[in-house]
Protein backbone atom coordinates (compact mmCIF):
# COMPACT_ATOMS: atom_id res chain seq x y z
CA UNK A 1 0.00 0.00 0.00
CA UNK A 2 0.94 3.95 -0.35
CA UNK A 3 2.56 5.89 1.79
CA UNK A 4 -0.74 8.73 2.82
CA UNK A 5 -0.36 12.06 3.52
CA UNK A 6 -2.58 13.55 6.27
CA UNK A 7 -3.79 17.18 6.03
CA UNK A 8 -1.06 19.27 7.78
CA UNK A 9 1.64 17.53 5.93
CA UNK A 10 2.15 14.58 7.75
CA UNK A 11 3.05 11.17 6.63
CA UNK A 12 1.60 8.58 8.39
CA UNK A 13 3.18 6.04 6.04
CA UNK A 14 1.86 2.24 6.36
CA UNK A 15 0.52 3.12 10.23
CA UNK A 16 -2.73 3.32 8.57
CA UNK A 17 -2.42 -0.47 7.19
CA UNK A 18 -0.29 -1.77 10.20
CA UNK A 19 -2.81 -4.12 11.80
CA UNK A 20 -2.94 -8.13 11.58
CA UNK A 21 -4.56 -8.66 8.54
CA UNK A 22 -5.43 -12.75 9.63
CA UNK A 23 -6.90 -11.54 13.18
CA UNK A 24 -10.23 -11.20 14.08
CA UNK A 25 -12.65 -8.82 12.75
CA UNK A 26 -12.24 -6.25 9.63
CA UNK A 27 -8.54 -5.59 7.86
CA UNK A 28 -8.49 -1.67 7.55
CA UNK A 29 -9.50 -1.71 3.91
CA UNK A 30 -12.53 -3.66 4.90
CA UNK A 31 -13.24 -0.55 7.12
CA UNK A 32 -12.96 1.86 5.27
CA UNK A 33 -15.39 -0.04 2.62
CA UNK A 34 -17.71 -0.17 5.11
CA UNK A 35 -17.19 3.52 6.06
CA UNK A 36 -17.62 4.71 2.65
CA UNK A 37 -20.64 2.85 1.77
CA UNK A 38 -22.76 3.48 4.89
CA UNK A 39 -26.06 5.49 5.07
CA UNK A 40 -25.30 8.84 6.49
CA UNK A 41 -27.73 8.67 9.41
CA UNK A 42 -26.15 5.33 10.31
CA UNK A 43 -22.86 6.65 9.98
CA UNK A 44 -23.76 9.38 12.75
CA UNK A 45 -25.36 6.58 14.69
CA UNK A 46 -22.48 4.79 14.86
CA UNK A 47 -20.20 7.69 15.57
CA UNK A 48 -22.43 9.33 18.48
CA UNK A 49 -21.97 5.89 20.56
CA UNK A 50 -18.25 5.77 19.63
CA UNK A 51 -17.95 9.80 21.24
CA UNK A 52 -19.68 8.18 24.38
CA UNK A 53 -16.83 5.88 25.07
CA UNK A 54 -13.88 8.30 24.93
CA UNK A 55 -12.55 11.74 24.41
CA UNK A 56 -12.49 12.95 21.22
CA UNK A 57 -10.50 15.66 19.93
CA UNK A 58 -10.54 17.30 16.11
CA UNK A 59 -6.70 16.99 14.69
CA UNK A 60 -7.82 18.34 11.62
CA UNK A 61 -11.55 20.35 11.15
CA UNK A 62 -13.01 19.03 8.08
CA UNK A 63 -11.67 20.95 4.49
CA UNK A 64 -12.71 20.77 1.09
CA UNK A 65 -9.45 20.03 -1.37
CA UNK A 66 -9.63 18.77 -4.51
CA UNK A 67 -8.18 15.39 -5.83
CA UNK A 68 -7.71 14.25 -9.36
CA UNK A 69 -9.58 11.12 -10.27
CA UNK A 70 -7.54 9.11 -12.17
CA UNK A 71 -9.03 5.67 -14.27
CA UNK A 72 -7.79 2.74 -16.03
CA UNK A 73 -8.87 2.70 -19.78
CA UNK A 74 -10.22 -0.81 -20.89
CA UNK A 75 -8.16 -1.13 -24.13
CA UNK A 76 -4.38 -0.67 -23.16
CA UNK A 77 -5.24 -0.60 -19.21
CA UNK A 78 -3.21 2.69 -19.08
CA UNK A 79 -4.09 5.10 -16.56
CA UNK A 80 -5.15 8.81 -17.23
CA UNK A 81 -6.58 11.99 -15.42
CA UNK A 82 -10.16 11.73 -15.28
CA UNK A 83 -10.70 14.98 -13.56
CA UNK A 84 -11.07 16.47 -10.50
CA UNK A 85 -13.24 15.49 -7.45
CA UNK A 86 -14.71 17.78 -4.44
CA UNK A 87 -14.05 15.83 -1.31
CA UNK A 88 -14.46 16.68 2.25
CA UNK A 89 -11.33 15.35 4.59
CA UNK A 90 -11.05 15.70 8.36
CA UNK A 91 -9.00 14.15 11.29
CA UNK A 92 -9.38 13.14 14.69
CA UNK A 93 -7.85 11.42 17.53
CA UNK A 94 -10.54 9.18 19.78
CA UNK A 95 -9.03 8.04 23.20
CA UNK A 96 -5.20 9.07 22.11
CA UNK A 97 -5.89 6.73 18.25
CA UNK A 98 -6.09 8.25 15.03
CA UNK A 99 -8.78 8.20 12.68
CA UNK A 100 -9.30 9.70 9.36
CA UNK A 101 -11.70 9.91 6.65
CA UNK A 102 -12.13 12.08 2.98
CA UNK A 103 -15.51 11.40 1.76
CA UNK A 104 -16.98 13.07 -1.27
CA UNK A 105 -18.77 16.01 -2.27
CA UNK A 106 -19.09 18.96 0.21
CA UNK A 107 -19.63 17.01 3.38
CA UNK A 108 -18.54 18.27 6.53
CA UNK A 109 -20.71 16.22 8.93
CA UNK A 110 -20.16 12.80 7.05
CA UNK A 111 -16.23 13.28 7.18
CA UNK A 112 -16.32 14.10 10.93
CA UNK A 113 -18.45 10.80 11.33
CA UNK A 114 -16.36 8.75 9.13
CA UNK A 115 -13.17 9.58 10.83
CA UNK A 116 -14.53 9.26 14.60
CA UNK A 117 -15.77 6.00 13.58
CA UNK A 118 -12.68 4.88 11.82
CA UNK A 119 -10.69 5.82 15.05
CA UNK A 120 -13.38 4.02 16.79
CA UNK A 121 -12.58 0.81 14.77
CA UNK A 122 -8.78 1.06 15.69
CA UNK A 123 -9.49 1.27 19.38
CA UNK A 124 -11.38 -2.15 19.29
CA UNK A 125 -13.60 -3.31 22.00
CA UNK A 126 -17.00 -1.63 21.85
CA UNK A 127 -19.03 -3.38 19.37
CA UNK A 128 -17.63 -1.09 16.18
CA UNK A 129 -15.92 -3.69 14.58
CA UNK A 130 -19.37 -5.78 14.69
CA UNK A 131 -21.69 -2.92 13.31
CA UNK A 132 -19.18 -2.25 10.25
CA UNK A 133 -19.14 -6.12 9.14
CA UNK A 134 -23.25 -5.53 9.11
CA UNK A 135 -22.79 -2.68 7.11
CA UNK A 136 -20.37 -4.05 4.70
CA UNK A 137 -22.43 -7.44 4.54
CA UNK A 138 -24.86 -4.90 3.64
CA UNK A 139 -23.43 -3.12 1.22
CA UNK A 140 -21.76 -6.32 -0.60
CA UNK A 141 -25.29 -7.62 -0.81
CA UNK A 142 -26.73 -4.94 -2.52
CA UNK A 143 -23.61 -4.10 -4.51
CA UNK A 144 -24.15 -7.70 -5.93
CA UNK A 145 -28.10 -7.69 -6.32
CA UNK A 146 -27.28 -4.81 -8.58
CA UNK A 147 -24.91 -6.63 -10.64
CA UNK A 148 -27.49 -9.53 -11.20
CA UNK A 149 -29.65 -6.94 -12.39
CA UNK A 150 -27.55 -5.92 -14.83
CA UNK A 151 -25.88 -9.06 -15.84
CA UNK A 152 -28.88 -10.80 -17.96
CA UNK A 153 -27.71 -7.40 -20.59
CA UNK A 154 -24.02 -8.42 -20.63
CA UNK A 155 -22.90 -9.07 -24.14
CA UNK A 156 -19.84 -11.43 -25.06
CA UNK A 157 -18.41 -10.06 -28.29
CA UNK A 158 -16.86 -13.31 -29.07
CA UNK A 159 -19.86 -14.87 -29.42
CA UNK A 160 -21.20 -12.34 -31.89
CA UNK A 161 -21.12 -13.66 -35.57
C-alpha cells in the first residue's frame, strides 16, 4: 500500500495499514469499505456511541481540497486523469488513536463521522468492529443484487457472428 499524507503535511506512512490482517474482525481496507458505503444517518449513529466511550479531539476540522480522479482505460489498461473530485477530509484522535476519513462532495458532517468512527474501529472493543461487518455485509449484498440486475444485458463479443 501507499505511503498517505494527512492534512497538515504529515506522513503517516503504512501506520494506517499496520494491523494483523489474519486476526479477528475487519482488515483496515474492509473498514474503510464499510465507512464509505454506509447510510449517512447510520454513519452518525455509529459515531455518536463511539464519542460516548472516549474523548475525542478534532486533529484536523473538516476541508474541502480537490483530488484528481484518475481511471484505467479498458483497451491498453493505461491510466489517465479523469478529472477532479470535491471531497471533504477531516482528522481526529478518539481516546489518544487516530482516525481519518475524505468522503466526497461537500460534506462536513459525514467526514467528521467517518473519521470518529474509523478511530473508533482502531481502538477495538466496543461493538464497532461488529456494526461495520453488518454494514459491509450490507453493502456487498446490494452491490451484488445490482450486478445480477444488470448481468442478464451483458454481451460477449466473441460470441457475436
Amino acid at each position: 500500500m501507499g505511503r498517505h499524507v494527512l492534512p497538515g503535511g504529515r506522513d503517516e506512512g503504512a501506520r494506517l495499514f499496520t494491523r494483523d490482517q489474519g486476526g479477528e474482525g475487519l482488515n483496515p481496507q474492509e473498514v474503510q469499505e464499510a465507512i464509505a458505503h454506509a447510510p449517512t444517518g447510520r454513519l452518525k449513529e455509529l459515531a455518536d456511541r463511539c464519542l460516548l466511550d472516549a474523548e475525542a479531539e478534532v486533529v484536523s476540522r473538516p476541508r474541502q481540497a480537490l483530488v484528481m480522479a484518475r481511471v484505467k482505460e479498458t483497451v491498453d489498461g493505461e491510466v489517465f486523469n479523469l478529472g477532479e473530485v470535491l471531497v471533504t477530509g477531516c482528522e481526529v484522535s478518539l481516546g489518544g488513536e487516530p482516525g481519518w476519513a475524505m468522503v466526497l462532495d461537500h460534506d462536513p458532517e459525514r467526514a467528521l463521522c467517518a473519521a470518529v468512527v474509523d478511530a473508533a474501529s482502531r481502538r477495538g472493543g466496543d461493538g464497532v468492529q461488529a456494526e461495520l461487518e453488518g454494514l459491509l455485509a450490507e453493502a456487498r449484498g446490494a452491490r451484488k443484487a445490482r450486478w445480477a440486475g444488470v448481468q442478464p444485458t451483458r454481451v460477449s463479443f466473441e460470441e457475436m457472428s
